[in-house]
Each structure stands twice: as C-alpha cells, then as structure tokens.
N, C-alpha and C. Protein backbone atom coordinates (compact mmCIF):
# COMPACT_ATOMS: atom_id res chain seq x y z
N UNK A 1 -4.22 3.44 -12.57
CA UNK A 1 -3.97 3.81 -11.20
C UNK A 1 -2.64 3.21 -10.77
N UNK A 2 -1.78 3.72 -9.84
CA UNK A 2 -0.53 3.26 -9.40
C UNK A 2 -0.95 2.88 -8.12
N UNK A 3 0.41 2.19 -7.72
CA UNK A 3 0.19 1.28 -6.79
C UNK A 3 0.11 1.97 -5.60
N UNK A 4 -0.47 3.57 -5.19
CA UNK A 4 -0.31 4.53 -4.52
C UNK A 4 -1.59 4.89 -4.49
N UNK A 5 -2.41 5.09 -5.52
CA UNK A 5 -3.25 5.38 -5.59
C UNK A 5 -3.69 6.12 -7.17
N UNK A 6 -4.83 6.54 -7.38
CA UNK A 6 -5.15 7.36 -8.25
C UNK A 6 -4.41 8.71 -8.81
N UNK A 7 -3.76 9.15 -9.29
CA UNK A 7 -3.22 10.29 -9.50
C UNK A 7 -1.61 10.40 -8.86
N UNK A 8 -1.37 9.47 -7.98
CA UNK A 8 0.05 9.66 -7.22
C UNK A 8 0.64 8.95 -7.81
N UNK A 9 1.89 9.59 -8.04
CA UNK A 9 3.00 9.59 -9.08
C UNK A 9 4.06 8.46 -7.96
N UNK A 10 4.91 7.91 -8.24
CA UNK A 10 5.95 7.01 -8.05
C UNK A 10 7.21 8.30 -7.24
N UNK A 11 7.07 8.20 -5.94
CA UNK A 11 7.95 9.20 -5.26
C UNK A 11 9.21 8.97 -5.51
N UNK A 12 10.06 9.84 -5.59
CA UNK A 12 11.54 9.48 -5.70
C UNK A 12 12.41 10.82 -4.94
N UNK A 13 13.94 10.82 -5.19
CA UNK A 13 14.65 11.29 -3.88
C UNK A 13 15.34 12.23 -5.06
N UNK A 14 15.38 13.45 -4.72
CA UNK A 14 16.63 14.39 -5.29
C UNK A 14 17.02 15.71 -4.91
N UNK A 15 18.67 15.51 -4.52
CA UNK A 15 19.51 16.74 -4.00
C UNK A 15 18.80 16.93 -2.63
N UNK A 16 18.95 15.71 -2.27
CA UNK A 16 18.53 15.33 -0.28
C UNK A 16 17.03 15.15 -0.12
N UNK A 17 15.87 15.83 -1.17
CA UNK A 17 14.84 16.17 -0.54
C UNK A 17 13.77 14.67 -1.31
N UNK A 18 12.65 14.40 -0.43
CA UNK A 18 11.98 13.00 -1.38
C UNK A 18 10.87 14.22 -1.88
N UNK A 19 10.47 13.55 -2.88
CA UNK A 19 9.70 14.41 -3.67
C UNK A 19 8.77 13.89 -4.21
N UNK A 20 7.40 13.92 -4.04
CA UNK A 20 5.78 13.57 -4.67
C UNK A 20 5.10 14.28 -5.27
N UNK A 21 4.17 13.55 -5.79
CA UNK A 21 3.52 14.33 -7.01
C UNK A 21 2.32 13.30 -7.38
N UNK A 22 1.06 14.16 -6.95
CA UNK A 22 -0.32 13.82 -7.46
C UNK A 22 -1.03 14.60 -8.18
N UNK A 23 -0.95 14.03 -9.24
CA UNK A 23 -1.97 14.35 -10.49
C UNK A 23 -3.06 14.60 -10.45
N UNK A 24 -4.06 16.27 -10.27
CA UNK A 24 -5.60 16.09 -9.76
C UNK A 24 -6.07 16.06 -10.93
N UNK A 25 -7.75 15.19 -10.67
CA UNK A 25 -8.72 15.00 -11.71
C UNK A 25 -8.60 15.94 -13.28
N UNK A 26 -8.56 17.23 -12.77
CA UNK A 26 -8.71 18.03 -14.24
C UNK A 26 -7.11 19.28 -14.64
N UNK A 27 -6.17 18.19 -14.14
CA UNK A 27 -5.34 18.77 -14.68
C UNK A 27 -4.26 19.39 -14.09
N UNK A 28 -4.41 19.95 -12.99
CA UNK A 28 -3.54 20.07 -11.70
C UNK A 28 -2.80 19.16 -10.98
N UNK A 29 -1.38 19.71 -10.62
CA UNK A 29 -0.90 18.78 -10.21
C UNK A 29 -0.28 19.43 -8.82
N UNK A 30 -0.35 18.16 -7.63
CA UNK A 30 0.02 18.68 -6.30
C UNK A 30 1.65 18.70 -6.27
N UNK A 31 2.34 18.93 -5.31
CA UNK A 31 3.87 18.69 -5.67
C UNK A 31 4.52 18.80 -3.96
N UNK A 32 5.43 18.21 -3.32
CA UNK A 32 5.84 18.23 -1.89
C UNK A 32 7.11 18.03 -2.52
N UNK A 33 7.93 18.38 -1.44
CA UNK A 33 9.61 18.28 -1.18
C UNK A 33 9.90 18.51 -0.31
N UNK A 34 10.14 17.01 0.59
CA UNK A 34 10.29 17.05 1.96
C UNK A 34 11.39 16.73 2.24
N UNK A 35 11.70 16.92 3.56
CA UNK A 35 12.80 16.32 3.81
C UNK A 35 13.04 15.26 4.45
N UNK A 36 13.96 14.31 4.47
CA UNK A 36 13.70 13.01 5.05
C UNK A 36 12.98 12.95 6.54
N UNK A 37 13.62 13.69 7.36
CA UNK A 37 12.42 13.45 8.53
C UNK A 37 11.17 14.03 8.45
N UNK A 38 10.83 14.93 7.28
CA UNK A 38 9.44 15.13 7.24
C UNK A 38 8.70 13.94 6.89
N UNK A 39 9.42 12.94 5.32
CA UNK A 39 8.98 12.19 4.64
C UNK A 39 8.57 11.20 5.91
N UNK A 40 9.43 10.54 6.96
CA UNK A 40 9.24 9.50 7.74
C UNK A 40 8.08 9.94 8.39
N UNK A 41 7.68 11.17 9.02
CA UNK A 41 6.66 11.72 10.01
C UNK A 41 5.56 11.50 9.10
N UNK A 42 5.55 12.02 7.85
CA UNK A 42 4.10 11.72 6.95
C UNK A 42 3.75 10.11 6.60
N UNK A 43 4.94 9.02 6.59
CA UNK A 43 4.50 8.02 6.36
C UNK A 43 4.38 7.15 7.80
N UNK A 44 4.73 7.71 8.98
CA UNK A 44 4.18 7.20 9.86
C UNK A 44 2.64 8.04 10.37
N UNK A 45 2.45 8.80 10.02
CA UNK A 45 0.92 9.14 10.17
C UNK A 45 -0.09 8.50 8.92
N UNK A 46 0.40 8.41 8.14
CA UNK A 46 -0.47 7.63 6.62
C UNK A 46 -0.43 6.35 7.21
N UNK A 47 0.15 5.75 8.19
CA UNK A 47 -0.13 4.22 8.16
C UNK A 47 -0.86 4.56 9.78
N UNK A 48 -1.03 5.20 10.61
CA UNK A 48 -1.98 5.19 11.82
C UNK A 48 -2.91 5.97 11.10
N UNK A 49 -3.28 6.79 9.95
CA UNK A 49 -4.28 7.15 9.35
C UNK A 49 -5.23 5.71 8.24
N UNK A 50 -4.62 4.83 8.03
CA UNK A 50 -4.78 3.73 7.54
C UNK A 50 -5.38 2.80 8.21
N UNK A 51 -4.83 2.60 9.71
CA UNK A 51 -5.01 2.04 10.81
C UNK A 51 -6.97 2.10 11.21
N UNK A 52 -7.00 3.40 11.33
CA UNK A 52 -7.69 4.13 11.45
C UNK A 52 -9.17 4.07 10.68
N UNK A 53 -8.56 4.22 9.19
CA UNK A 53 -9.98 3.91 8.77
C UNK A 53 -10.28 2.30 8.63
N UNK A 54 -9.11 1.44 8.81
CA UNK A 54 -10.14 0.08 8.43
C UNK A 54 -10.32 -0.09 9.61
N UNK A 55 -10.54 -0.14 11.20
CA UNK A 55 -11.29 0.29 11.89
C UNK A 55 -12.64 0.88 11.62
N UNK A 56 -12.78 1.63 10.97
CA UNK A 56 -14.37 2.47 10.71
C UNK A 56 -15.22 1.75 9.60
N UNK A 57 -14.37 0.64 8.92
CA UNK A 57 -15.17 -0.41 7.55
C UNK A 57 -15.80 -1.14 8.24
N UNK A 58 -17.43 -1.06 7.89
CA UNK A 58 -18.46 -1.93 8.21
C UNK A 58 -17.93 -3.68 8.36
C-alpha cells in the first residue's frame, strides 16, 4: 500500500496538468488530469472530507 492509500499511485505533474492514478482491485485502472486549480479544489475537499469522517469514529 502507498502512502495514499491502497491502489493510488504517487501523483506527479506533466505539460501543466497533475496527474493520478488508482489501481482498482481486479485490474482497472482510474486516471485524472487536472489542472492545478482543479488539483487544489480536490485536495482541499479530501482534507474537510477527512475532517469529516474522524468526526463520525466511535
């Protein structure tokens, strides 16, 4: 597992756009190419989505 999670690949940046990639269970793979203000909008919702669930941990 990476330090991302299960299946998520190590993001990196090319020809302007950041680019991810999660590996599903049987073989499929997801793929994004965002652009930097998309990338910032998704990692400021992944951390109030974060927020969020350890709030809901018993």
């Amino acid at each position: 597992m990476s330090k991302y999670g299960e299946g998520v690949e190590e993001p990196y940046t090319f020809s302007g756009f950041v680019k991810l990639t999660i590996n599903e269970e049987y073989g499929g793979k997801a793929r994004a190419s965002l652009q930097p203000d998309e990338a910032r909008l998704l990692g400021l919702r992944l951390i109030r989505m974060a927020d969020e669930a350890e709030e809901q941990e018993w």
